[in-house]
PDB file of N, CA and C in Angstrom:
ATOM      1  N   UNK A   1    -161.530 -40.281  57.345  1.00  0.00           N
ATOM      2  CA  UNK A   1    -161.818 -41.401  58.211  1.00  0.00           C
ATOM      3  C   UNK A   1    -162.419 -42.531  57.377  1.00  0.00           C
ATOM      4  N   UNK A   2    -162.283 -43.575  57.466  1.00  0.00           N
ATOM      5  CA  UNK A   2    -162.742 -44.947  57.280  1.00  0.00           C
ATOM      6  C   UNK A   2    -163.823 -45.487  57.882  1.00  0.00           C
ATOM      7  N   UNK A   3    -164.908 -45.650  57.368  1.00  0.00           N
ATOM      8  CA  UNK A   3    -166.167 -46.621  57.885  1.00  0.00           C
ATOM      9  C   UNK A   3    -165.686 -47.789  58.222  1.00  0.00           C
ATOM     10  N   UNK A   4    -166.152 -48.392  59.461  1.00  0.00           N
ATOM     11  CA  UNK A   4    -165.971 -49.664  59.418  1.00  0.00           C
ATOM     12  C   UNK A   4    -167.120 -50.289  60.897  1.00  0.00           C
ATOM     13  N   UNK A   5    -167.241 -51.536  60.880  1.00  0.00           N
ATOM     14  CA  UNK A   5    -167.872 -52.234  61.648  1.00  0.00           C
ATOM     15  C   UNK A   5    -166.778 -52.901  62.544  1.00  0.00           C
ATOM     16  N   UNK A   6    -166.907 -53.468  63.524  1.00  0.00           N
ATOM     17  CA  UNK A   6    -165.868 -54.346  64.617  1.00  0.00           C
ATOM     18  C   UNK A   6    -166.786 -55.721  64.761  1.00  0.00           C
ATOM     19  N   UNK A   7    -165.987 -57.130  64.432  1.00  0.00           N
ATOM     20  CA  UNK A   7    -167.233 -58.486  65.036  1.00  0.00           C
ATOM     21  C   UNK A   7    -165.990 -59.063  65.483  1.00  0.00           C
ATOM     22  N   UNK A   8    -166.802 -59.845  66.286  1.00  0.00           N
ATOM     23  CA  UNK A   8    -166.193 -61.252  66.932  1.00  0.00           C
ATOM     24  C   UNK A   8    -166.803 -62.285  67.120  1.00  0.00           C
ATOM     25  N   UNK A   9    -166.311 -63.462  67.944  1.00  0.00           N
ATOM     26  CA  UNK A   9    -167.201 -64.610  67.931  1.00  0.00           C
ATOM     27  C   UNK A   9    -167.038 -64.712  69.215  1.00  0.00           C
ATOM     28  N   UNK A  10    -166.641 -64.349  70.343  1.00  0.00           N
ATOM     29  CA  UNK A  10    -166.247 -64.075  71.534  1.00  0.00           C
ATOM     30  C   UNK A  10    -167.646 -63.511  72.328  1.00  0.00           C
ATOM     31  N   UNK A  11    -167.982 -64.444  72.966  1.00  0.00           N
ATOM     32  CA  UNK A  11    -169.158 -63.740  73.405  1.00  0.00           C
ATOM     33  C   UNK A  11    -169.246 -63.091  74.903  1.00  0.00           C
ATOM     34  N   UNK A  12    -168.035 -62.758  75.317  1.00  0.00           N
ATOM     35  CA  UNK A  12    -168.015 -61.730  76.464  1.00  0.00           C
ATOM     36  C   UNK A  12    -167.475 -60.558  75.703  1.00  0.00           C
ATOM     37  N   UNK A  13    -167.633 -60.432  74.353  1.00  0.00           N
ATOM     38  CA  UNK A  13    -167.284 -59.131  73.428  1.00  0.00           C
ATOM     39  C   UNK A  13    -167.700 -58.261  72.931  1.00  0.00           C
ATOM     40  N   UNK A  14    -169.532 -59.170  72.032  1.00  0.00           N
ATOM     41  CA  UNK A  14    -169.405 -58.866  71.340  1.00  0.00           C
ATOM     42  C   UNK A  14    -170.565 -57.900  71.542  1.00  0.00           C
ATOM     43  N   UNK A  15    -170.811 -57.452  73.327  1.00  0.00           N
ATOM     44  CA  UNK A  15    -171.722 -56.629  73.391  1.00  0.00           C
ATOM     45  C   UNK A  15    -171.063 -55.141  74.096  1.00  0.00           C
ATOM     46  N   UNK A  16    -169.918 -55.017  73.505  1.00  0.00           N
ATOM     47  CA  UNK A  16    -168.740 -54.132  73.779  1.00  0.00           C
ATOM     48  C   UNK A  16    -169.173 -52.684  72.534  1.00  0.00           C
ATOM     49  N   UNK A  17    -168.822 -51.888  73.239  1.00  0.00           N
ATOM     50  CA  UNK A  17    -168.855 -50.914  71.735  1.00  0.00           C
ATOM     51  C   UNK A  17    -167.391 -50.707  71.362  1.00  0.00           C
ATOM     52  N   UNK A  18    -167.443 -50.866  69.657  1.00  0.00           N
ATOM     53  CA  UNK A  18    -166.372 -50.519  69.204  1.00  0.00           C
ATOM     54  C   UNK A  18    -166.277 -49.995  68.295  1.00  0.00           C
ATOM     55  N   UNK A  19    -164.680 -49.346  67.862  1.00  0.00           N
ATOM     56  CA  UNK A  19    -164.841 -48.262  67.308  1.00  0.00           C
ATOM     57  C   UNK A  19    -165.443 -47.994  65.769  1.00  0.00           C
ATOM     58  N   UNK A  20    -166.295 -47.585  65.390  1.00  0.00           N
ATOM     59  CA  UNK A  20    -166.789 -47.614  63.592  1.00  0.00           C
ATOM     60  C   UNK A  20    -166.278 -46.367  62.695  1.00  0.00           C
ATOM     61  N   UNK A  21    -165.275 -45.689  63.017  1.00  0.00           N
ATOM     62  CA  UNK A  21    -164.381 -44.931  62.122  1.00  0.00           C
ATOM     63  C   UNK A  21    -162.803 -45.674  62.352  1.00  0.00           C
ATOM     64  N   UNK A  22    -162.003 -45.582  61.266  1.00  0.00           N
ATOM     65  CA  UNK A  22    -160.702 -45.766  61.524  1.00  0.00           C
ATOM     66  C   UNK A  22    -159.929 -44.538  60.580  1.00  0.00           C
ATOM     67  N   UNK A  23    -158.579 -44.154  60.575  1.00  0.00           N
ATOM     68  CA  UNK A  23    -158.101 -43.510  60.777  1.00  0.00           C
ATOM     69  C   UNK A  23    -157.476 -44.451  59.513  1.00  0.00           C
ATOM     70  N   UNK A  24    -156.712 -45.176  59.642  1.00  0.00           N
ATOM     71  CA  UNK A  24    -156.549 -46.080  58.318  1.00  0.00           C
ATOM     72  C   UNK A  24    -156.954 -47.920  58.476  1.00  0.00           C
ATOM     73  N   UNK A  25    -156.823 -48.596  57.065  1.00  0.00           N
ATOM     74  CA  UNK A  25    -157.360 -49.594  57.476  1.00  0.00           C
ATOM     75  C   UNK A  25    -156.101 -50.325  58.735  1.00  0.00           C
ATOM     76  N   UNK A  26    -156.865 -51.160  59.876  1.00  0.00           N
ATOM     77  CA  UNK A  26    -156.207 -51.527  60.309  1.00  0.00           C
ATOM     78  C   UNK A  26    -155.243 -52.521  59.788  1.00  0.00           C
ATOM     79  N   UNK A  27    -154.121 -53.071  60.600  1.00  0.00           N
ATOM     80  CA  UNK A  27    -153.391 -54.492  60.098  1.00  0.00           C
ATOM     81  C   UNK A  27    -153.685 -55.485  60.954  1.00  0.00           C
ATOM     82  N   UNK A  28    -153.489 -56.998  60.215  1.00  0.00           N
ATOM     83  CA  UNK A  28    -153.608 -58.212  60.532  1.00  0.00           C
ATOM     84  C   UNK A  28    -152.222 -58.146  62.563  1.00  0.00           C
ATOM     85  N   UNK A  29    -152.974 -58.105  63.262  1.00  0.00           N
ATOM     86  CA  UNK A  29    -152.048 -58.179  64.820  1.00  0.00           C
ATOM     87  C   UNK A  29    -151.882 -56.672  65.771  1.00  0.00           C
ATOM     88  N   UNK A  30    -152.817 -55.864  64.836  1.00  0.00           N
ATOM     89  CA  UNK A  30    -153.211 -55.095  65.335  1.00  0.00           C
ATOM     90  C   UNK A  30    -154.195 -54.691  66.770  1.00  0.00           C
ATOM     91  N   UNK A  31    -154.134 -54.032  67.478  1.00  0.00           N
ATOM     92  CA  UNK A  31    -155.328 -53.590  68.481  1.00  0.00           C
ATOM     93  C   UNK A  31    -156.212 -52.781  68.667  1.00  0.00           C
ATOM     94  N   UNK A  32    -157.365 -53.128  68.891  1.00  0.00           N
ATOM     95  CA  UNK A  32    -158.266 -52.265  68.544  1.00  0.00           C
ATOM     96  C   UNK A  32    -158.874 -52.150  69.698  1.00  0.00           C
ATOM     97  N   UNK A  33    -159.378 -51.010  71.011  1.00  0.00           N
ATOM     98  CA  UNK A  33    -159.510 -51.174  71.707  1.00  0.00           C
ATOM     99  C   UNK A  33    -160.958 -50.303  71.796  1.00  0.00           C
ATOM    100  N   UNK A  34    -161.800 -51.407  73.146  1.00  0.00           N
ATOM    101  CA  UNK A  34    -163.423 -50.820  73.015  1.00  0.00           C
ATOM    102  C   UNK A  34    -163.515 -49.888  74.162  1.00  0.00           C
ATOM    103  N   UNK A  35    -164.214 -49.244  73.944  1.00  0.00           N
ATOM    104  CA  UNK A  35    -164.835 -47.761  74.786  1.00  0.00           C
ATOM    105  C   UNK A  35    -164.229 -47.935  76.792  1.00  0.00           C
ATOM    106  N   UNK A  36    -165.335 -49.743  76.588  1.00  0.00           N
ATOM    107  CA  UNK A  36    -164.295 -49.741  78.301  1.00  0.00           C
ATOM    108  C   UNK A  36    -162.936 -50.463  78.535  1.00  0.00           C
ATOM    109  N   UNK A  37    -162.461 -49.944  77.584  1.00  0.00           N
ATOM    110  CA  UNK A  37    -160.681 -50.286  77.670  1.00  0.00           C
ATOM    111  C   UNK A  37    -160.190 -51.783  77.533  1.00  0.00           C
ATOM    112  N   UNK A  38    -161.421 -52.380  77.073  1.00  0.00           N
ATOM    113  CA  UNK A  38    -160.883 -54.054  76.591  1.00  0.00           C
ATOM    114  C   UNK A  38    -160.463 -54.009  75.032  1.00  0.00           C
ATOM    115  N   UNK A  39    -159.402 -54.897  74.695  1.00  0.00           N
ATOM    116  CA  UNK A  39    -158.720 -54.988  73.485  1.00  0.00           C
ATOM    117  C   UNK A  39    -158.757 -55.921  73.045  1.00  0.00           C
ATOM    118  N   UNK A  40    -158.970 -56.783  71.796  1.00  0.00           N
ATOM    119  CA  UNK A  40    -158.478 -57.471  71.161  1.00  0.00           C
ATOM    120  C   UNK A  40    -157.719 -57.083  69.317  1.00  0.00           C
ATOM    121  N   UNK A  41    -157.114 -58.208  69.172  1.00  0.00           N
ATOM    122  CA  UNK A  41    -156.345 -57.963  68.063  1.00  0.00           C
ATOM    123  C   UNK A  41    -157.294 -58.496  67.118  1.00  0.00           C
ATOM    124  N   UNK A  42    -156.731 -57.621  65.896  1.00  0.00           N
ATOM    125  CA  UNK A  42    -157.224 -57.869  64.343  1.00  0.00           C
ATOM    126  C   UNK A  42    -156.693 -58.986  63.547  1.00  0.00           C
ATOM    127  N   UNK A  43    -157.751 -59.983  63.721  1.00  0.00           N
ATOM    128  CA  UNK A  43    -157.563 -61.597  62.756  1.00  0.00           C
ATOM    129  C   UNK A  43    -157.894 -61.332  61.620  1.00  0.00           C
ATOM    130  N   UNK A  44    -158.546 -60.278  61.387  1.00  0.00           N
ATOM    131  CA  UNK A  44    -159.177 -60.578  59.276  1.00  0.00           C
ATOM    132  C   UNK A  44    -159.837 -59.018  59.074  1.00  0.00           C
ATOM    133  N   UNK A  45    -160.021 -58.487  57.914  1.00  0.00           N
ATOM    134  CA  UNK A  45    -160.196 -57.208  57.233  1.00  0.00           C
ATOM    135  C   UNK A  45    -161.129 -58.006  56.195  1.00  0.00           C
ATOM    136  N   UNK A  46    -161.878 -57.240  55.993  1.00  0.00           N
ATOM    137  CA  UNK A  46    -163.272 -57.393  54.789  1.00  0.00           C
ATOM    138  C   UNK A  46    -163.450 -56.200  54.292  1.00  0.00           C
ATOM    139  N   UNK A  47    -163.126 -55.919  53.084  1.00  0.00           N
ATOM    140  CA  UNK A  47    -163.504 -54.639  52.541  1.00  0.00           C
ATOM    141  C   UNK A  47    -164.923 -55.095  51.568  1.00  0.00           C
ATOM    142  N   UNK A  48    -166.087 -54.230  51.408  1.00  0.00           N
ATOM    143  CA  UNK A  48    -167.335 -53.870  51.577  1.00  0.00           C
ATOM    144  C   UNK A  48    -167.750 -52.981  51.196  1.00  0.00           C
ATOM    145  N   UNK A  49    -169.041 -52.958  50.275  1.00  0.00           N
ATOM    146  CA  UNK A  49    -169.607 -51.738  49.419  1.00  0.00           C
ATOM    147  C   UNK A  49    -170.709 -52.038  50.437  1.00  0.00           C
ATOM    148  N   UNK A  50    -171.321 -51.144  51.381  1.00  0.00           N
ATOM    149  CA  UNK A  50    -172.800 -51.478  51.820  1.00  0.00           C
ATOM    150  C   UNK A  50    -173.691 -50.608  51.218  1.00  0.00           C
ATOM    151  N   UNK A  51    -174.491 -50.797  51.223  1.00  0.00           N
ATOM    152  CA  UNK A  51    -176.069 -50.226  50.590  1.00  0.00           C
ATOM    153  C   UNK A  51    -177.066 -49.683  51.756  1.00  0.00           C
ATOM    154  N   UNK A  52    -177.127 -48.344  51.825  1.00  0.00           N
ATOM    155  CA  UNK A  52    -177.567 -47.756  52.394  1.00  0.00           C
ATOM    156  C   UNK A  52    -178.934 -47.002  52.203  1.00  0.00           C
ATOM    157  N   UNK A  53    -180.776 -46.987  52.509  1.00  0.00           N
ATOM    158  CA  UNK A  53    -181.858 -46.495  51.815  1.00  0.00           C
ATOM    159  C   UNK A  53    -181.504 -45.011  52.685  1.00  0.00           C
ATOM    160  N   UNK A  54    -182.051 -44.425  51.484  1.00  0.00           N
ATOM    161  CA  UNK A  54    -182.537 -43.303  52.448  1.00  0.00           C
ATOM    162  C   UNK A  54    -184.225 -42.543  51.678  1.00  0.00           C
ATOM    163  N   UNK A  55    -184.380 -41.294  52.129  1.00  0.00           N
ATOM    164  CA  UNK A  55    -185.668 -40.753  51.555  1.00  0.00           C
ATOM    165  C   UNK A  55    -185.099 -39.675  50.776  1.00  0.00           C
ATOM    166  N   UNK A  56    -185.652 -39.602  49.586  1.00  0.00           N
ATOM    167  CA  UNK A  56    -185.204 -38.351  48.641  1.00  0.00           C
ATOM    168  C   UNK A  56    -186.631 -37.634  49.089  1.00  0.00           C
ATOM    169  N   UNK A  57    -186.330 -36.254  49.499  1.00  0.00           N
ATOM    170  CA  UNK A  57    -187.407 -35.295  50.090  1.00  0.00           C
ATOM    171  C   UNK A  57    -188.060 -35.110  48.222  1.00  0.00           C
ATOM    172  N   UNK A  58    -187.374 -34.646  47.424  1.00  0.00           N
ATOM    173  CA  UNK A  58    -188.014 -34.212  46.601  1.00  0.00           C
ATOM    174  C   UNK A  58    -188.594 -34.944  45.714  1.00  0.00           C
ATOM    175  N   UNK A  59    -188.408 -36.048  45.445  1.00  0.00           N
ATOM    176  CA  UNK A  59    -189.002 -37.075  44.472  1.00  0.00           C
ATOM    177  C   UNK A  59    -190.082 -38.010  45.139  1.00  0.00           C
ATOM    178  N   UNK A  60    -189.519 -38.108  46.789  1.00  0.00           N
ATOM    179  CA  UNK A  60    -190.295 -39.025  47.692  1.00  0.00           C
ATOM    180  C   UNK A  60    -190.764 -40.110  46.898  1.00  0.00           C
ATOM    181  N   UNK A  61    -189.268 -40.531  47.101  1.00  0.00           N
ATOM    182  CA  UNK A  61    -188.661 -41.787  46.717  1.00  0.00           C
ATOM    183  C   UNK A  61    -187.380 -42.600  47.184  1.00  0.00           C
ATOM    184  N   UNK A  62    -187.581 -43.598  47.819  1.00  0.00           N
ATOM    185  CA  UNK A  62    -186.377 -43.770  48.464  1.00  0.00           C
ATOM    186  C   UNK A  62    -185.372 -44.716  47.243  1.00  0.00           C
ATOM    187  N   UNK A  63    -184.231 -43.999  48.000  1.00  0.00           N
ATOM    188  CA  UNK A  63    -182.927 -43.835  46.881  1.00  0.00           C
ATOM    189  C   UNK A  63    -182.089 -44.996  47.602  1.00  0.00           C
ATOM    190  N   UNK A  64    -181.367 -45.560  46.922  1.00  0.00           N
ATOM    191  CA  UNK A  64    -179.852 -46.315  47.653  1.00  0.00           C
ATOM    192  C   UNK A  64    -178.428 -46.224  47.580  1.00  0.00           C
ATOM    193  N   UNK A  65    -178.026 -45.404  48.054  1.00  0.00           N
ATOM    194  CA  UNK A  65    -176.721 -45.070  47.992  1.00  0.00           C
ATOM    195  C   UNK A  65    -175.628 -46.017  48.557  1.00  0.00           C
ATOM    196  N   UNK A  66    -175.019 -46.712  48.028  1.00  0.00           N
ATOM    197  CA  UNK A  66    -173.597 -47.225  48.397  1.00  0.00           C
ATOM    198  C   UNK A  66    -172.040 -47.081  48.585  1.00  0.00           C
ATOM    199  N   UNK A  67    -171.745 -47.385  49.983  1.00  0.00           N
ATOM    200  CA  UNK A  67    -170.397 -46.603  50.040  1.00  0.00           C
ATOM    201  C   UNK A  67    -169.307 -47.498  50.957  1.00  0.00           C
ATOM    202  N   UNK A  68    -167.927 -47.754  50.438  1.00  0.00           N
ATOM    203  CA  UNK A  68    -167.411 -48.191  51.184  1.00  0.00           C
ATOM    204  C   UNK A  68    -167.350 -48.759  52.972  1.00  0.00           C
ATOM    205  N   UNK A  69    -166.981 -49.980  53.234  1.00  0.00           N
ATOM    206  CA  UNK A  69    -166.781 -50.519  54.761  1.00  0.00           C
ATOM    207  C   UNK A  69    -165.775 -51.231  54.692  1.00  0.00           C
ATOM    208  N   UNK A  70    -165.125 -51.411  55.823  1.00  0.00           N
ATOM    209  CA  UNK A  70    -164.496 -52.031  56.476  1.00  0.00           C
ATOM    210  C   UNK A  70    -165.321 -53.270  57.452  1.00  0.00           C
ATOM    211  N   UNK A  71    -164.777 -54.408  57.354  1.00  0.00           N
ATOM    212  CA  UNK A  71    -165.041 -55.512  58.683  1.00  0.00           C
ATOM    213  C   UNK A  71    -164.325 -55.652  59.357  1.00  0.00           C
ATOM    214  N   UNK A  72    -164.230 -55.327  60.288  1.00  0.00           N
ATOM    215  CA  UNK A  72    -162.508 -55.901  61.378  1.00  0.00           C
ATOM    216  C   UNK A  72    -163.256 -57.056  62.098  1.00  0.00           C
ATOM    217  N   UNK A  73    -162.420 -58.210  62.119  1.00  0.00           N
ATOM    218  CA  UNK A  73    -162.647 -59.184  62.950  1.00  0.00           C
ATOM    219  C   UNK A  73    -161.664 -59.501  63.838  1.00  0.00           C
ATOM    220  N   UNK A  74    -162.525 -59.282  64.887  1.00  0.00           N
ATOM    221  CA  UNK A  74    -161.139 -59.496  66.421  1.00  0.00           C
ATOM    222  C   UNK A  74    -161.232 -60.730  67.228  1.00  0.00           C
ATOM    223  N   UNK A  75    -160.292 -60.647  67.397  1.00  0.00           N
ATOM    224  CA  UNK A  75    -160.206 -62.087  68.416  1.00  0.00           C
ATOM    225  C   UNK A  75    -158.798 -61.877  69.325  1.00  0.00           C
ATOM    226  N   UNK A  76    -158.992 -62.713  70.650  1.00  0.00           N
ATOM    227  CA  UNK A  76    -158.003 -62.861  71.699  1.00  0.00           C
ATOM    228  C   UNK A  76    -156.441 -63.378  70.770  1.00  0.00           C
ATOM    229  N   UNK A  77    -156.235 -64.309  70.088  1.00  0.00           N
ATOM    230  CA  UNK A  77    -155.335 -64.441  69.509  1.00  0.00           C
ATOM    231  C   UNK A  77    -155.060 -64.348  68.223  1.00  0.00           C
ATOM    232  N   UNK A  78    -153.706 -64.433  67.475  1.00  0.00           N
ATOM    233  CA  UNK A  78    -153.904 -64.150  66.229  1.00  0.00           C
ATOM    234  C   UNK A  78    -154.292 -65.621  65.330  1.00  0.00           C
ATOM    235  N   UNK A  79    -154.775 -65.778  64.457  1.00  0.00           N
ATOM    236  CA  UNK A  79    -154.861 -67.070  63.939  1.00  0.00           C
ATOM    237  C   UNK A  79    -153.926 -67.506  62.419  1.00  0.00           C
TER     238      UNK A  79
END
């Protein structure tokens, strides 16, 4: 599976849950559809190293691990 985040600029959207695994990266006209069955299509892909802290129990020391993302940016039409 693929990490990824879902944004928009759509603001009857963007308090929608959507999906943060993919299966592969999506494509540009693609659909991506949120939990309560609203869809929009994929305008733009951002690939992304994020940086993640966590606690190392044994050193107690926090560590930063970085690992691939995805951005999908959706919108009502394609642009």
């Amino acid at each position: 599976m693929i990490k990824g985040k879902c944004k928009t600029n759509l603001d009857n959207y963007k308090h929608l849950k959507w999906p943060e695994e993919f299966v592969v990266v999506p494509m540009l006209g693609d659909t991506v559809q949120a939990e309560t069955k609203e869809c929009l299509k994929v305008v733009g892909i951002t690939h992304v190293m994020e940086e993640n802290k966590y606690r190392d129990v044994d050193s107690k020391r926090d560590e930063k691990i970085k690992y691939p993302l995805i951005i999908v940016e959706l919108s009502k039409h394609l642009i």
